[in-house]
N, C-alpha and C. Protein backbone atom coordinates (compact mmCIF):
# COMPACT_ATOMS: atom_id res chain seq x y z
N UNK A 1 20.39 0.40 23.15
CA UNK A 1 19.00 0.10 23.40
C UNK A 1 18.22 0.35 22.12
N UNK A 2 17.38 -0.93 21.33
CA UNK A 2 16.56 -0.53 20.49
C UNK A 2 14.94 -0.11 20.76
N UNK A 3 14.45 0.52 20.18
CA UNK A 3 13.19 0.98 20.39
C UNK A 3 12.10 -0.24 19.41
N UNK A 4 11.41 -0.25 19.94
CA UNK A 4 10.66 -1.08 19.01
C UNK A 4 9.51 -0.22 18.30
N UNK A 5 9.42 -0.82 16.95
CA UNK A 5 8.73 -0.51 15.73
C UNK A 5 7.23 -0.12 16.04
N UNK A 6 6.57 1.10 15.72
CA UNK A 6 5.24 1.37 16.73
C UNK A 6 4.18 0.69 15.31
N UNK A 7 4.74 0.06 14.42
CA UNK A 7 4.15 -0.53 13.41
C UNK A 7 3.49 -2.22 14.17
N UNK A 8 2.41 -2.65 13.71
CA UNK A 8 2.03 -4.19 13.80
C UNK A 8 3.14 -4.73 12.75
N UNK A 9 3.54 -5.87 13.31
CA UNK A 9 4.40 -6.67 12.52
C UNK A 9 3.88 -7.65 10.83
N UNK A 10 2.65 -7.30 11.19
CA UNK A 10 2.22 -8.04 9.50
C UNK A 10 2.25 -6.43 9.07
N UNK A 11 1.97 -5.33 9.60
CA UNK A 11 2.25 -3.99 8.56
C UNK A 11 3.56 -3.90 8.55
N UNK A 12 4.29 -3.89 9.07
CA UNK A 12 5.68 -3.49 9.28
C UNK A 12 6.74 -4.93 7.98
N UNK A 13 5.94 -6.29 7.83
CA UNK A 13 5.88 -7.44 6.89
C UNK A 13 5.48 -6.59 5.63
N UNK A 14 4.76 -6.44 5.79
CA UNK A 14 4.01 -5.60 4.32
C UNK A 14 4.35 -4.44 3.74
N UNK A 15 4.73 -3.79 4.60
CA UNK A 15 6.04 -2.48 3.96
C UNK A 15 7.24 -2.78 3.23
N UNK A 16 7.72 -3.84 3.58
CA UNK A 16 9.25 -4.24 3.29
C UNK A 16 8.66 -5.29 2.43
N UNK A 17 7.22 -5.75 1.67
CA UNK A 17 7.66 -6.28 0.98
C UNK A 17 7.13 -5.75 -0.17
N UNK A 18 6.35 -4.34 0.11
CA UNK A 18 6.00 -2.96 -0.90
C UNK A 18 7.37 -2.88 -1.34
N UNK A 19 8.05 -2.89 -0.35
CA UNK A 19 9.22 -1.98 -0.47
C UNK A 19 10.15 -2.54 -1.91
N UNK A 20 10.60 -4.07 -1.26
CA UNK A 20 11.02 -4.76 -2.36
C UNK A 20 10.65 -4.85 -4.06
N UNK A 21 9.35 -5.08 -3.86
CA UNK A 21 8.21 -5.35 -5.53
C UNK A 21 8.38 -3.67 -6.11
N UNK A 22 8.56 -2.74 -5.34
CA UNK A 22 8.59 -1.31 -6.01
C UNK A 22 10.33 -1.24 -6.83
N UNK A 23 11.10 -2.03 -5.64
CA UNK A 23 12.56 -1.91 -6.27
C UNK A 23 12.84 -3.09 -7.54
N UNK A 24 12.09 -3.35 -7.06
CA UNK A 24 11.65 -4.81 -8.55
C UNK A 24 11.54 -4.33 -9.99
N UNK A 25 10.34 -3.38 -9.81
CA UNK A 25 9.18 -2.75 -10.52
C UNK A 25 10.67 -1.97 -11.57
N UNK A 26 11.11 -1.00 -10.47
CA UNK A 26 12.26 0.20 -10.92
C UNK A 26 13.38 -0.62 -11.88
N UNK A 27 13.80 -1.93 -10.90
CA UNK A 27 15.00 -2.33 -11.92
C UNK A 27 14.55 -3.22 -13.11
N UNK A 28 13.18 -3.57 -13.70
CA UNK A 28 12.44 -4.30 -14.47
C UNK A 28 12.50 -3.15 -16.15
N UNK A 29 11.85 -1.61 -15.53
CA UNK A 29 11.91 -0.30 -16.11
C UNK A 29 13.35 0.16 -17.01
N UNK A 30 14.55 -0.50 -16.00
CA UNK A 30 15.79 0.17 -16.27
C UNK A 30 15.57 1.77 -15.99
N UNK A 31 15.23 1.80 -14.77
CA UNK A 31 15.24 2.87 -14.23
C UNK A 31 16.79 3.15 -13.03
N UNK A 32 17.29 3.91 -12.71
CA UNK A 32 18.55 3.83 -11.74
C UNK A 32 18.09 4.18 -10.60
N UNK A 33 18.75 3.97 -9.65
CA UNK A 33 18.67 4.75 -8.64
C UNK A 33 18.33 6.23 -8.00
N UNK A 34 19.30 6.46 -9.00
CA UNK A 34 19.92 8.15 -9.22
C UNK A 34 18.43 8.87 -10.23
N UNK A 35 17.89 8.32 -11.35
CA UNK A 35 16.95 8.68 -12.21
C UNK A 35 15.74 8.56 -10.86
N UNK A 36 15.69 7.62 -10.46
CA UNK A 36 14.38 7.25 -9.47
C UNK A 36 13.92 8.58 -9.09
N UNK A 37 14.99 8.71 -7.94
CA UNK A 37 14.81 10.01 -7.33
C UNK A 37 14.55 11.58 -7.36
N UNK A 38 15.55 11.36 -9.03
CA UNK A 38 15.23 12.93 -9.11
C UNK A 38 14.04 12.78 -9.67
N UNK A 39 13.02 11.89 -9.97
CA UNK A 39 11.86 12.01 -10.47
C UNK A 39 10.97 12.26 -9.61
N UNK A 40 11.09 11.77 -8.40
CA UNK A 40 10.23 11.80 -7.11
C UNK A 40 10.93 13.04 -6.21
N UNK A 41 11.96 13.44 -6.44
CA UNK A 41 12.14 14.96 -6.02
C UNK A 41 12.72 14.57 -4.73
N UNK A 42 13.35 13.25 -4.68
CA UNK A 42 14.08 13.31 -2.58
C UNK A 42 15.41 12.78 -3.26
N UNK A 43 16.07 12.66 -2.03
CA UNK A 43 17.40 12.16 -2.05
C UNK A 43 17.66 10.74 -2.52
N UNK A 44 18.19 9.61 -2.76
CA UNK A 44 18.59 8.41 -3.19
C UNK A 44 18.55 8.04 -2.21
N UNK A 45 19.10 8.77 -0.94
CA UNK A 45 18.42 7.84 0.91
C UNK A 45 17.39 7.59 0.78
N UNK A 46 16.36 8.50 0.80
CA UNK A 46 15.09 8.74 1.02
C UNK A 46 14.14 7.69 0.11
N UNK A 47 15.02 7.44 -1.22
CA UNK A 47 14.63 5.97 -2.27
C UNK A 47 14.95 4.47 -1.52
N UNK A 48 16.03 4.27 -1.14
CA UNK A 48 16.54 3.48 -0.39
C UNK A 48 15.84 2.94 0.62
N UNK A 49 15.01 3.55 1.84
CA UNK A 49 14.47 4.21 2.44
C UNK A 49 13.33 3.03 2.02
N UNK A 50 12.39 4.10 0.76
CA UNK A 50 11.37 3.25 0.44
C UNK A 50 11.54 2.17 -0.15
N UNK A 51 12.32 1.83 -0.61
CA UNK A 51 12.52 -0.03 -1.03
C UNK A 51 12.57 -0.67 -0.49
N UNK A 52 13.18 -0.50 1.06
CA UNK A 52 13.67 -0.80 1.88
C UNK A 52 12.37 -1.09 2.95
N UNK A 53 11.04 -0.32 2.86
CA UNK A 53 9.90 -0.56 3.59
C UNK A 53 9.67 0.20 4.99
N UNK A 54 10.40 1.44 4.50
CA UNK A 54 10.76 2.11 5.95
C UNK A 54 9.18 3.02 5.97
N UNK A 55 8.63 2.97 7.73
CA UNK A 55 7.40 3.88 7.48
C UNK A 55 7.43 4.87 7.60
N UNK A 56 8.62 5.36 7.36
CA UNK A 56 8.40 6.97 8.08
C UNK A 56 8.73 7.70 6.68
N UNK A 57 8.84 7.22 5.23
CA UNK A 57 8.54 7.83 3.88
C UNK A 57 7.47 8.47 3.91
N UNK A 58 7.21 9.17 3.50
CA UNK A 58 5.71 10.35 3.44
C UNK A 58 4.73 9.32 2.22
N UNK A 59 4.11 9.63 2.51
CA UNK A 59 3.07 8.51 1.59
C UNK A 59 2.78 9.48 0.06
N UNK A 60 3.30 10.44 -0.43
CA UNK A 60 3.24 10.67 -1.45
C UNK A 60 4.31 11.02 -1.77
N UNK A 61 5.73 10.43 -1.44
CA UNK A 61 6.39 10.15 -1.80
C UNK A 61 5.76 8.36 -2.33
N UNK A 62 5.64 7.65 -1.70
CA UNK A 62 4.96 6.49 -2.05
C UNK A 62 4.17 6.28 -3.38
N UNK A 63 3.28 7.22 -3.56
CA UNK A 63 1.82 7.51 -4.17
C UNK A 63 2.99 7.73 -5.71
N UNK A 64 3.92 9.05 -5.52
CA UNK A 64 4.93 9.19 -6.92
C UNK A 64 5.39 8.19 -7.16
N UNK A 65 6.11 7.71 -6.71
CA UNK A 65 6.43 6.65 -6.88
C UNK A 65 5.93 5.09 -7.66
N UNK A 66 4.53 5.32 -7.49
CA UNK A 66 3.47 4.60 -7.82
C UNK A 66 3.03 5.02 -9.45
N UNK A 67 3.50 6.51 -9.49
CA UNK A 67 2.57 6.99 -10.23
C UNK A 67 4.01 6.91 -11.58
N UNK A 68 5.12 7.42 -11.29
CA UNK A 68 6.14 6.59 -12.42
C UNK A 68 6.47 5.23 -12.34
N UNK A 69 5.86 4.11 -12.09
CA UNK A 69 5.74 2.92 -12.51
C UNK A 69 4.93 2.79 -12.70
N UNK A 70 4.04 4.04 -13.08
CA UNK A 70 2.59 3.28 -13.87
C UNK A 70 1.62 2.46 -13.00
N UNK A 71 1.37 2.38 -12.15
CA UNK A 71 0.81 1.57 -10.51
C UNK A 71 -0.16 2.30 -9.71
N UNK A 72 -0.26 3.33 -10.11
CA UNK A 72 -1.03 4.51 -9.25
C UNK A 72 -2.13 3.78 -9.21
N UNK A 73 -3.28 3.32 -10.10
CA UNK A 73 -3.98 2.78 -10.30
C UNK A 73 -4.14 1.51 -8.79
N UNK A 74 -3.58 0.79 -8.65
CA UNK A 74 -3.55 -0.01 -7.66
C UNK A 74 -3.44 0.88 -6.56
N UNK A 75 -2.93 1.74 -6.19
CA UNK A 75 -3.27 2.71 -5.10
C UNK A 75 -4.41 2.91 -4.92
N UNK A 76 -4.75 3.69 -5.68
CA UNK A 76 -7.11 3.95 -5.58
C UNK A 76 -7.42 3.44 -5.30
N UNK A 77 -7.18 2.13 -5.62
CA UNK A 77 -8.25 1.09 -5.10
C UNK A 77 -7.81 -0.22 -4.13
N UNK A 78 -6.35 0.11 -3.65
CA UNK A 78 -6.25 -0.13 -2.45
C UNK A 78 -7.65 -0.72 -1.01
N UNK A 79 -8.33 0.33 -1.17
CA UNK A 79 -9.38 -0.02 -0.20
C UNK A 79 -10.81 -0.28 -0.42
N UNK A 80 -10.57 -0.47 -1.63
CA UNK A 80 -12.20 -0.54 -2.51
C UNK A 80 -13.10 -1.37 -1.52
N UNK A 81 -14.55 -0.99 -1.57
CA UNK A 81 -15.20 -1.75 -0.76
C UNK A 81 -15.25 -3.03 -1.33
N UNK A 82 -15.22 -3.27 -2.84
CA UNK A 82 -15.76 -4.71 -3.28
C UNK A 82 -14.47 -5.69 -2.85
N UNK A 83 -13.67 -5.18 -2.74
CA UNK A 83 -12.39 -5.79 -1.89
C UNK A 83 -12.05 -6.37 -0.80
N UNK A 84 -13.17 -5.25 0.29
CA UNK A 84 -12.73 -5.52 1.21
C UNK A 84 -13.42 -7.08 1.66
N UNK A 85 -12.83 -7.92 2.08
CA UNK A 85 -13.53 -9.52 2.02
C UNK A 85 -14.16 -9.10 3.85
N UNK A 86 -13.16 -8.33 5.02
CA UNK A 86 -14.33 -8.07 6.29
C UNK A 86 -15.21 -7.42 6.23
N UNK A 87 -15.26 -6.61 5.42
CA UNK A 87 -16.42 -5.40 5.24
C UNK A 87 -18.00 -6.51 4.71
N UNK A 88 -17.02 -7.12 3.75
CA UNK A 88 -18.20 -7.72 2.99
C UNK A 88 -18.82 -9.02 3.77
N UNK A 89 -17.88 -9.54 4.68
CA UNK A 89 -18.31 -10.43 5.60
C UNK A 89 -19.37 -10.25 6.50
N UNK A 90 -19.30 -8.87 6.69
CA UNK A 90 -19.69 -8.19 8.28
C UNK A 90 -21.23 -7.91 7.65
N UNK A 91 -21.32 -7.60 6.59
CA UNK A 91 -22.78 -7.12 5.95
C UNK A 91 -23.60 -7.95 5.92
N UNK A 92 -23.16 -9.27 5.27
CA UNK A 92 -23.57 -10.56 5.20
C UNK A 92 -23.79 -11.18 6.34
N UNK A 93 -23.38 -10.93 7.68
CA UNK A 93 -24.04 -11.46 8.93
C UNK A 93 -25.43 -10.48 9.57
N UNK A 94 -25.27 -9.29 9.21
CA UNK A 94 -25.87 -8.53 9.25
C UNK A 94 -27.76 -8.76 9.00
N UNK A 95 -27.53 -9.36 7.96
CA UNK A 95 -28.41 -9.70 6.78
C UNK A 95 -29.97 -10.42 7.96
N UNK A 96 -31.01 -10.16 7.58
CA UNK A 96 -31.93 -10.93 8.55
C UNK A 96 -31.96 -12.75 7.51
N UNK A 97 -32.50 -13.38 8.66
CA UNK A 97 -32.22 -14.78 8.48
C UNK A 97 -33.68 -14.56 7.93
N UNK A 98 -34.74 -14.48 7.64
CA UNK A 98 -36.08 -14.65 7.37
C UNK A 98 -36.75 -13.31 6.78
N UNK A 99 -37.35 -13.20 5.84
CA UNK A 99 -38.28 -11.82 5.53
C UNK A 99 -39.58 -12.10 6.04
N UNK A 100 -40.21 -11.36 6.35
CA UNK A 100 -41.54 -11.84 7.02
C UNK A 100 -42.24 -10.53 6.09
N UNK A 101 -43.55 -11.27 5.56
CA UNK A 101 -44.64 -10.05 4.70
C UNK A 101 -45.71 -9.50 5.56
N UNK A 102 -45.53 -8.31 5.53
CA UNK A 102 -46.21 -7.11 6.00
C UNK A 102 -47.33 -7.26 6.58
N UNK A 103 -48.12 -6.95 7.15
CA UNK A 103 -49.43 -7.47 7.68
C UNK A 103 -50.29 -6.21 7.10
N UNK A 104 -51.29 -6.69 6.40
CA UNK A 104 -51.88 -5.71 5.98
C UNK A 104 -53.20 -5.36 6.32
């Protein structure tokens, strides 16, 4: 019996394909496997693991990871507001259709 993934399937899409572009990133570096890890301080599973797009990696394992390929940077701002295109949608409806001047 499998259990199913308590992830949404476009996140659970988007992990595995973090997962991949990070193992990209590593073999681009000439970084190993074996080097990966002891840099990030877990096991070569636990690397595997994250290439692989698994969610149950601790997110700073993630974040290190980020941070020896030089990438950390794209982390921060991950959620930037000028980014966000619903945030910025939602403001913009927001907005009044007319200004009306003050009555004085």
């Amino acid at each position: 019996m499998s259990t199913a993934s308590p992830l949404p399937l476009p996140a659970a899409h988007a992990l595995r394909k973090l997962g991949r572009e990070l193992a990209l990133a590593r073999r681009k570096r000439a970084i190993s496997t074996a080097d990966m890890a002891s840099r990030l301080l877990v096991s070569r599973d636990t690397l595997w693991r994250l290439e692989r797009g698994d969610a149950t990696v601790a997110v700073g394992t993630l974040a290190t990871a980020l941070f020896v390929l030089q990438l950390h940077d794209r982390l921060a701002n991950l959620a930037a507001p000028a980014s966000d295109a619903l945030a910025l949608t939602l403001d913009e409806r927001r907005l009044p259709q007319r200004i009306r001047r003050a009555s004085s």
